[in-house]
N, C-alpha and C. Protein backbone atom coordinates (compact mmCIF):
# COMPACT_ATOMS: atom_id res chain seq x y z
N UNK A 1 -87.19 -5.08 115.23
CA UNK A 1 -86.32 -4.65 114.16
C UNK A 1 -85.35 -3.58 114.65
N UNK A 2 -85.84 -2.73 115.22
CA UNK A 2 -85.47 -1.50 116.01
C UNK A 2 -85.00 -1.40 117.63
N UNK A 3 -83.72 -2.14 117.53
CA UNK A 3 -83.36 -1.63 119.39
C UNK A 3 -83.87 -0.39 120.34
N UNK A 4 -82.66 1.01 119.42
CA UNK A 4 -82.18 2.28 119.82
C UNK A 4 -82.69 3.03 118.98
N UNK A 5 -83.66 3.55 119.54
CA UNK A 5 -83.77 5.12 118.00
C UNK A 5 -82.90 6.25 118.71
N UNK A 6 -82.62 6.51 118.25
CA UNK A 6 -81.41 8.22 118.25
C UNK A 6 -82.01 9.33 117.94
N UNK A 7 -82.02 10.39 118.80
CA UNK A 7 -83.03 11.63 118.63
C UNK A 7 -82.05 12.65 118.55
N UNK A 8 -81.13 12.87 118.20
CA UNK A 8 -80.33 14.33 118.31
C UNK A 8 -81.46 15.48 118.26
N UNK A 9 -81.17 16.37 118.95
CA UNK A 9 -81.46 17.33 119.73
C UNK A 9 -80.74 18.92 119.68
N UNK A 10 -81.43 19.73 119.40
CA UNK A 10 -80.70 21.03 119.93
C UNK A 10 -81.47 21.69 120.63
N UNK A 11 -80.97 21.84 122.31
CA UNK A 11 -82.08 22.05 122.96
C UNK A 11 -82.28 23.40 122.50
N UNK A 12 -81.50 24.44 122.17
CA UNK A 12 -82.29 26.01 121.96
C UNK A 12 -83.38 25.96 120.73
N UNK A 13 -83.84 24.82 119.81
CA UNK A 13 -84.65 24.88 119.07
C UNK A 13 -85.57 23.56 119.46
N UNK A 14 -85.86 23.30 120.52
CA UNK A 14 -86.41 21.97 120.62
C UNK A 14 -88.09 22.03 120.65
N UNK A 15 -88.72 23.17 120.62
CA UNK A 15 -89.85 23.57 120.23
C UNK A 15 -90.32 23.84 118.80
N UNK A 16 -89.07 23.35 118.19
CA UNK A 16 -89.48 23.43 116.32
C UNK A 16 -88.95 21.82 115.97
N UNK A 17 -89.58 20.79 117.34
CA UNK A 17 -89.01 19.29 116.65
C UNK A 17 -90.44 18.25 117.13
N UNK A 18 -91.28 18.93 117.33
CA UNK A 18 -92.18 18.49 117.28
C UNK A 18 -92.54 16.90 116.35
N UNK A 19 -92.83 17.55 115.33
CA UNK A 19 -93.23 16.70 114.26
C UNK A 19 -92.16 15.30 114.16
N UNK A 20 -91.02 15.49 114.43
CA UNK A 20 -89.99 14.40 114.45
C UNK A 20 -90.10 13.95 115.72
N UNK A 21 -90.31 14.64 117.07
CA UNK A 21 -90.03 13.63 118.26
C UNK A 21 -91.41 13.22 118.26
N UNK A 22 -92.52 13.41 117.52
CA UNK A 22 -93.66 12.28 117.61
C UNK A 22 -93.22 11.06 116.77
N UNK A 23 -92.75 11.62 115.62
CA UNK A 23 -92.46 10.29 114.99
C UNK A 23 -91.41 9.34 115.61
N UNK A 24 -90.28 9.43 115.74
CA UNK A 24 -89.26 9.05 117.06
C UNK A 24 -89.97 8.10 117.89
N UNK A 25 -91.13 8.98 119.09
CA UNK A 25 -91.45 8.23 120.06
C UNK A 25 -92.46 7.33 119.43
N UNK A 26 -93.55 7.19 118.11
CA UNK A 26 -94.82 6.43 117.77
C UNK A 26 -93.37 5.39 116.87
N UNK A 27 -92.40 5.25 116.76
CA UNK A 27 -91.68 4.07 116.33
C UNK A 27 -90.61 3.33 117.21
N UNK A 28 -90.30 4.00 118.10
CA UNK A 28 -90.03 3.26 119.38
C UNK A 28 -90.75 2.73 120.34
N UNK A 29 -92.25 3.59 120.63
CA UNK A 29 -93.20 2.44 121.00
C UNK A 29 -93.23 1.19 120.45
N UNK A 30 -93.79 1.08 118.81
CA UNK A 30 -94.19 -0.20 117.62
C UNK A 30 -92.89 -0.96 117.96
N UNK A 31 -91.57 -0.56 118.09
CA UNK A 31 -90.56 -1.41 118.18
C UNK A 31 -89.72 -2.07 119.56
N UNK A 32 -90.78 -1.13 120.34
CA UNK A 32 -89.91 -1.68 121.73
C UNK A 32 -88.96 -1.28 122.08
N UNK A 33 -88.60 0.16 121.54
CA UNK A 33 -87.36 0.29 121.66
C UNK A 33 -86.74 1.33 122.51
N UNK A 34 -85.48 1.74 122.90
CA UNK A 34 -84.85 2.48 123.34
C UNK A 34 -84.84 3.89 122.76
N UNK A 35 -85.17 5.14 123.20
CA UNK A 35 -85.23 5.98 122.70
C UNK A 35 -84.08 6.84 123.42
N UNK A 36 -83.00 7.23 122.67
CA UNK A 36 -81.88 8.09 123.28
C UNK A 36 -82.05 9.69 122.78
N UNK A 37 -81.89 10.32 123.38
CA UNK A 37 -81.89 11.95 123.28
C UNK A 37 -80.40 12.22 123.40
N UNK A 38 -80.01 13.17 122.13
CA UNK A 38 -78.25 13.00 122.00
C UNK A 38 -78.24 14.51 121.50
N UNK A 39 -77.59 15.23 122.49
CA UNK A 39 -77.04 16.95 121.82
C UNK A 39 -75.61 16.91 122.20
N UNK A 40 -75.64 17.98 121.67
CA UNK A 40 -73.95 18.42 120.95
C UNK A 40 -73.72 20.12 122.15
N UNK A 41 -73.03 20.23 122.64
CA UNK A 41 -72.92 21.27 123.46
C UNK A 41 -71.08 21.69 123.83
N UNK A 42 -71.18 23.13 123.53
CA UNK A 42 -69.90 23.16 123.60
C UNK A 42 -69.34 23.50 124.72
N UNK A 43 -67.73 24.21 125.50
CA UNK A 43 -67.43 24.53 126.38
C UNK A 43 -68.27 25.63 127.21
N UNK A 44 -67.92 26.63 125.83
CA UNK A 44 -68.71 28.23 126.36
C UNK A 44 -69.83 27.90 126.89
N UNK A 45 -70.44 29.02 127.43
CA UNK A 45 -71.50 29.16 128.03
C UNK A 45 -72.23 29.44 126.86
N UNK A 46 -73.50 29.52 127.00
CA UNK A 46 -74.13 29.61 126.06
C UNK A 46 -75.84 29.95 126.33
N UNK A 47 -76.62 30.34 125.26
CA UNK A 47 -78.10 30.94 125.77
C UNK A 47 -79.11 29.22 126.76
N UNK A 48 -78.00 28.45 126.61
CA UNK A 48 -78.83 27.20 126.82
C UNK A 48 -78.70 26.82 128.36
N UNK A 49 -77.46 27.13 128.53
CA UNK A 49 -76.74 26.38 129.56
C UNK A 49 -75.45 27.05 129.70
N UNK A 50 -75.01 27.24 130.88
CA UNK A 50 -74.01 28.02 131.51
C UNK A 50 -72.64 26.78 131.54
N UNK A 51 -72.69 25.84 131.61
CA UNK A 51 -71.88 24.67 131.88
C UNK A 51 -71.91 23.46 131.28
N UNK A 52 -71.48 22.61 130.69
CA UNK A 52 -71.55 21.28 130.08
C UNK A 52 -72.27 20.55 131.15
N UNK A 53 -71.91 21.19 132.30
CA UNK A 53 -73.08 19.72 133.24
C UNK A 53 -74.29 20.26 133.58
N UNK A 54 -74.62 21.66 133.51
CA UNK A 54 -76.03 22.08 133.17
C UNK A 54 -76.70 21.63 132.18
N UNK A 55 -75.71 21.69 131.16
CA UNK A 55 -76.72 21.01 129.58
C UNK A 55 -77.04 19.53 129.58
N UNK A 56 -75.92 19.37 130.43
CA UNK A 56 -76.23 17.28 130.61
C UNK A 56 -77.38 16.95 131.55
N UNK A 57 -77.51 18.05 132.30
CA UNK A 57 -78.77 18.03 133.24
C UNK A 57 -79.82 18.53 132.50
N UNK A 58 -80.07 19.23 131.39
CA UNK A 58 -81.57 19.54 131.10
C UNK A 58 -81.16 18.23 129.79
N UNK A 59 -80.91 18.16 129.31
CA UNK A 59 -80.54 16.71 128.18
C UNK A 59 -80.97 15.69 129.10
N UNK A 60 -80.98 15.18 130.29
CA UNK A 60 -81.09 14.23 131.06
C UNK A 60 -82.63 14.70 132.00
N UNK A 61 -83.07 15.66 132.09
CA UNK A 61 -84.34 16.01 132.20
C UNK A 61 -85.76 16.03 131.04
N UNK A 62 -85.14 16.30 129.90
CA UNK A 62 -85.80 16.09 128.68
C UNK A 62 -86.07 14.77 128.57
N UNK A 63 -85.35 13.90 128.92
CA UNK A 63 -85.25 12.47 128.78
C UNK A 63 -85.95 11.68 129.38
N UNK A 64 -85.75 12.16 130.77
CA UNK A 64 -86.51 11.65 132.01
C UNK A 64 -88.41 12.04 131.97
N UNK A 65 -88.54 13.63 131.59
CA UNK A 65 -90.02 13.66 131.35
C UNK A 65 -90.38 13.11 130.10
N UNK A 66 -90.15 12.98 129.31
CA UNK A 66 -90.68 11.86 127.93
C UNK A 66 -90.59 10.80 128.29
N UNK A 67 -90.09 10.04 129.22
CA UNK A 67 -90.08 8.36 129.58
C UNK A 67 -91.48 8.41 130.39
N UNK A 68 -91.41 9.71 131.22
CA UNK A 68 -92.56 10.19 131.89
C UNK A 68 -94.15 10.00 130.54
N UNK A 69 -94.16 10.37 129.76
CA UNK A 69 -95.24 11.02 129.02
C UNK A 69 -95.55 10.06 128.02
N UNK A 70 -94.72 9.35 127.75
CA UNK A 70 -94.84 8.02 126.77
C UNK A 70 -94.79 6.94 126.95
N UNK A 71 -94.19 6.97 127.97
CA UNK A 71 -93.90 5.25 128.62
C UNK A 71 -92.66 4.42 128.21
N UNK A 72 -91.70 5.33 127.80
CA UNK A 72 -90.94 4.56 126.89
C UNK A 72 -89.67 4.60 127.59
N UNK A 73 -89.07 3.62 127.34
CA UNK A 73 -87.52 3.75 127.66
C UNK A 73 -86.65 4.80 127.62
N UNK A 74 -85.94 5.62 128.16
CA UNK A 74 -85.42 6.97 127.38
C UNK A 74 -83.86 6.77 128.20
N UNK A 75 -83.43 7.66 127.20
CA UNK A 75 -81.47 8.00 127.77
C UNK A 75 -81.77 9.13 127.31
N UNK A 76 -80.51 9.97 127.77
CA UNK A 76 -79.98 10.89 126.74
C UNK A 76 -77.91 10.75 127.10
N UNK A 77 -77.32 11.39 125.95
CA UNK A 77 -76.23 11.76 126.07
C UNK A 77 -75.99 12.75 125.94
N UNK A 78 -75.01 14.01 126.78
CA UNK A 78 -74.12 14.89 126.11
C UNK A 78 -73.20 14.63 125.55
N UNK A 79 -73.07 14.95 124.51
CA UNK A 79 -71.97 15.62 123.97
C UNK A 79 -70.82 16.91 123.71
N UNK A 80 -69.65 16.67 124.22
CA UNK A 80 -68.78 17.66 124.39
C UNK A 80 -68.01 18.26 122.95
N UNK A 81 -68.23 19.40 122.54
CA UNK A 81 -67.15 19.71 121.99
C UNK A 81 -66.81 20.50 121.35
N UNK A 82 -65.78 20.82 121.14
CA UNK A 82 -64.76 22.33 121.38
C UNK A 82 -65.50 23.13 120.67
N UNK A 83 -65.99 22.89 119.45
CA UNK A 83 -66.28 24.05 118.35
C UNK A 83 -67.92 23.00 117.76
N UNK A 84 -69.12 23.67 118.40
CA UNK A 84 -69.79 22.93 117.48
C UNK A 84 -70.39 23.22 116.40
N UNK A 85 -70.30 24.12 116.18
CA UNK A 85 -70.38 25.08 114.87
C UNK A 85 -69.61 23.95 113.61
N UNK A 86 -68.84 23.52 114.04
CA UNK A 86 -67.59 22.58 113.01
C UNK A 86 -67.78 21.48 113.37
N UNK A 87 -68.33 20.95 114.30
CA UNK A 87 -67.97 19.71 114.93
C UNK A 87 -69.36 18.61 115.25
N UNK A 88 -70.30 19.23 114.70
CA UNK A 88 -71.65 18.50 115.40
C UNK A 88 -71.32 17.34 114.36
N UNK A 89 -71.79 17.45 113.25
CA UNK A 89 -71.96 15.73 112.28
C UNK A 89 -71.28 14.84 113.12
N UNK A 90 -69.73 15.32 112.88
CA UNK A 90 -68.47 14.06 113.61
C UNK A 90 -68.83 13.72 115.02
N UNK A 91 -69.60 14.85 115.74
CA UNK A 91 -69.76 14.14 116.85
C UNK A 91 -71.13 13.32 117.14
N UNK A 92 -72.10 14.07 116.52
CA UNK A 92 -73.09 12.84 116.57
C UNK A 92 -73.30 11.46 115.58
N UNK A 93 -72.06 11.83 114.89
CA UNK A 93 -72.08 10.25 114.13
C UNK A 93 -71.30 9.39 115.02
N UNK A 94 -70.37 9.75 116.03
CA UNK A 94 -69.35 9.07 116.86
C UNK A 94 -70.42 8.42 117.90
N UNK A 95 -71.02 9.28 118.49
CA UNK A 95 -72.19 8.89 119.24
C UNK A 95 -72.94 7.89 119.23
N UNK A 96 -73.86 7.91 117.56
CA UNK A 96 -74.50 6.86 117.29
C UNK A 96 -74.07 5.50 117.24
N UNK A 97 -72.48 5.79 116.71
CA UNK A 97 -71.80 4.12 116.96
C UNK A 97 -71.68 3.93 118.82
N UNK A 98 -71.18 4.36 118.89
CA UNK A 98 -71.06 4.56 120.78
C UNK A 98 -71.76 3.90 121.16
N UNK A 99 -73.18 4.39 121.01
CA UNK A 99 -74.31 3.86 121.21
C UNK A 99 -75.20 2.69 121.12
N UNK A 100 -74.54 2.33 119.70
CA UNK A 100 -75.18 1.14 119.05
C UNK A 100 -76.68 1.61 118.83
N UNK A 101 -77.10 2.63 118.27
CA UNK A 101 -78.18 3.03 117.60
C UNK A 101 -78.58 3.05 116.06
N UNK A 102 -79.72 1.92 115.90
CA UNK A 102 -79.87 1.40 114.86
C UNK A 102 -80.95 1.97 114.07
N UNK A 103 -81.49 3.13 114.31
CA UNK A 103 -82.24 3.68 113.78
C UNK A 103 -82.20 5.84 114.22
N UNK A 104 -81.82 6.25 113.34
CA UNK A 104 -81.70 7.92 113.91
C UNK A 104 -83.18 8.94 113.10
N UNK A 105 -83.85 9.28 113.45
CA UNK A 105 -85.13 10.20 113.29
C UNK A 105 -84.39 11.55 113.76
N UNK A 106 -84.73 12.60 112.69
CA UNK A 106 -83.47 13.73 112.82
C UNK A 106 -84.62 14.96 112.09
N UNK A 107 -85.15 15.76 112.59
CA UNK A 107 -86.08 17.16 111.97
C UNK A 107 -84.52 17.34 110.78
N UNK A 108 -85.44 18.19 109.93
CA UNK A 108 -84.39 18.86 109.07
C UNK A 108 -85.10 19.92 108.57
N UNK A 109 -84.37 21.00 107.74
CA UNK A 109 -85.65 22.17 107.17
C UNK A 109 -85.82 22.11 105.92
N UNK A 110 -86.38 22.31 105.46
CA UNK A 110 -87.20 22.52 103.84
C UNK A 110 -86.06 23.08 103.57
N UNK A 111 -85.68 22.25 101.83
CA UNK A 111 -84.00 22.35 100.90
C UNK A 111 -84.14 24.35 100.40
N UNK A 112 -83.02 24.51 100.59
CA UNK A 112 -82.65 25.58 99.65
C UNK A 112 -81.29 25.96 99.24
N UNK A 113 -81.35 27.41 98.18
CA UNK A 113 -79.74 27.04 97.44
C UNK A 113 -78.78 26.78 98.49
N UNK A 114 -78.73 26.88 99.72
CA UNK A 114 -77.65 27.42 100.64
C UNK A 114 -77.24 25.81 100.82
N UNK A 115 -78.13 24.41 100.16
CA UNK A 115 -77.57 23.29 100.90
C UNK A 115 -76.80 22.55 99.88
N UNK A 116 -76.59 23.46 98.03
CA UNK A 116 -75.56 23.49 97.64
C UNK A 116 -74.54 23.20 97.93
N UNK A 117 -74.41 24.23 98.94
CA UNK A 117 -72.77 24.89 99.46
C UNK A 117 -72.53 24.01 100.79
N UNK A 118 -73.52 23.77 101.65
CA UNK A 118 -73.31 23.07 102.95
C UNK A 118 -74.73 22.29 103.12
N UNK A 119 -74.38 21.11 103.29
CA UNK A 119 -74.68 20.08 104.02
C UNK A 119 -75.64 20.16 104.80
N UNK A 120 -76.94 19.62 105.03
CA UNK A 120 -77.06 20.17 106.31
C UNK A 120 -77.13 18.91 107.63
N UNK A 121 -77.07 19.02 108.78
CA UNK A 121 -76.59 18.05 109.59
C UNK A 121 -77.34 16.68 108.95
N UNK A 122 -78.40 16.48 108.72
CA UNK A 122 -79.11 15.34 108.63
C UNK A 122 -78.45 14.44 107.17
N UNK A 123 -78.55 15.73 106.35
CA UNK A 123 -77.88 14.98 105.07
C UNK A 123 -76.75 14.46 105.14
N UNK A 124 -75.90 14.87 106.12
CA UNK A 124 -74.18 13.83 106.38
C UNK A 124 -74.37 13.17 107.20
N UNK A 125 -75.14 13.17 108.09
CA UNK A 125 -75.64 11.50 109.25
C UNK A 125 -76.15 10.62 107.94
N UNK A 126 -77.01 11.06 107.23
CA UNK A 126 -77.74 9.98 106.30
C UNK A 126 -76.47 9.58 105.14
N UNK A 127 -75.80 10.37 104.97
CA UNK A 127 -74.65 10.08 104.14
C UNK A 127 -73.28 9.17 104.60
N UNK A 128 -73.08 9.41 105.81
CA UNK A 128 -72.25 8.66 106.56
C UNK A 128 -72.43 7.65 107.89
N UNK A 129 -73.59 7.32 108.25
CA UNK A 129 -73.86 6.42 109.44
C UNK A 129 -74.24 5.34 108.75
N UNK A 130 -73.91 4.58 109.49
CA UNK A 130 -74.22 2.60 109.39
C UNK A 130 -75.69 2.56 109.72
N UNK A 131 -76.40 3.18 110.35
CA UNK A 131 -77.69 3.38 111.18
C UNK A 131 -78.33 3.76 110.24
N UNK A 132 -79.93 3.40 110.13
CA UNK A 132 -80.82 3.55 109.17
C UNK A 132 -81.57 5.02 109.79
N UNK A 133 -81.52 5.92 108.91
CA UNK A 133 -82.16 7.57 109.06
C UNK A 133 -83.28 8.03 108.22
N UNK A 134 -84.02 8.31 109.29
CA UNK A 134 -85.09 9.09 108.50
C UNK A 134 -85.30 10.69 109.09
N UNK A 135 -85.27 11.17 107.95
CA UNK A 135 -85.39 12.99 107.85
C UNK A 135 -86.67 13.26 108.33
N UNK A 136 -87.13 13.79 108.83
CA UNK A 136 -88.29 14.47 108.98
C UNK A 136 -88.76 15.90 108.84
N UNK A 137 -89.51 16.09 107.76
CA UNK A 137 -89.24 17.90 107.42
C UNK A 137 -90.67 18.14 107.89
């Protein structure tokens, strides 16, 4: 049913995604499928990564030890761009078509008033992608 599952990623919080990259990897096992690891990283330097091709290298190391640990198929992509503060949704929804990823598993945090006012990434992937999404809180 499931080609590509899509894991967006932020590596400076990737120790609070637990609960979603099990679910991720226990439905890409059942489906056979491709599991892609996809972050958003901007020019600046940053607490993560000094360079866009540093971040494409630990994005592409993350990738490589989970193919390691699960057995599963894995990618990852970087993503470039200018402002991601403004720019993550548009770019990981561009991605997922890119990709041809037919299924996206995305952590999100427990609702409050503040998602009133803004969105939060998962709710505009699930609002705007062709790709079937599941939240994981």
């Amino acid at each position: 049913m499931y080609r590509k599952v899509i894991f967006p990623v932020d590596l400076t919080h990737f120790d609070q995604l637990d609960k979603a990259l099990k679910i991720a990897t226990d439905l890409a096992r059942h489906y056979e499928a491709e599991m892609c690891f996809v972050g958003v990283t901007g020019t600046a330097p940053s607490a993560i990564a000094h360079t866009p091709a540093e971040y494409t290298a630990k994005l592409e190391r993350l990738a490589k030890d989970h193919a390691a640990e699960s057995g599963l198929s894995t990618s990852a992509k970087a993503c470039l761009s200018p402002d991601p503060s403004v720019d993550t949704d548009k770019t990981l929804l561009a991605a997922i078509r890119e990709l041809g990823g037919d299924l996206v598993i995305m952590q999100t945090h427990a609702p409050s008033a503040l998602d009133y006012i803004w969105a939060g990434h998962g709710d505009t992937i699930a609002a705007h992608s062709e790709a079937s999404v599941f939240l994981v809180r």
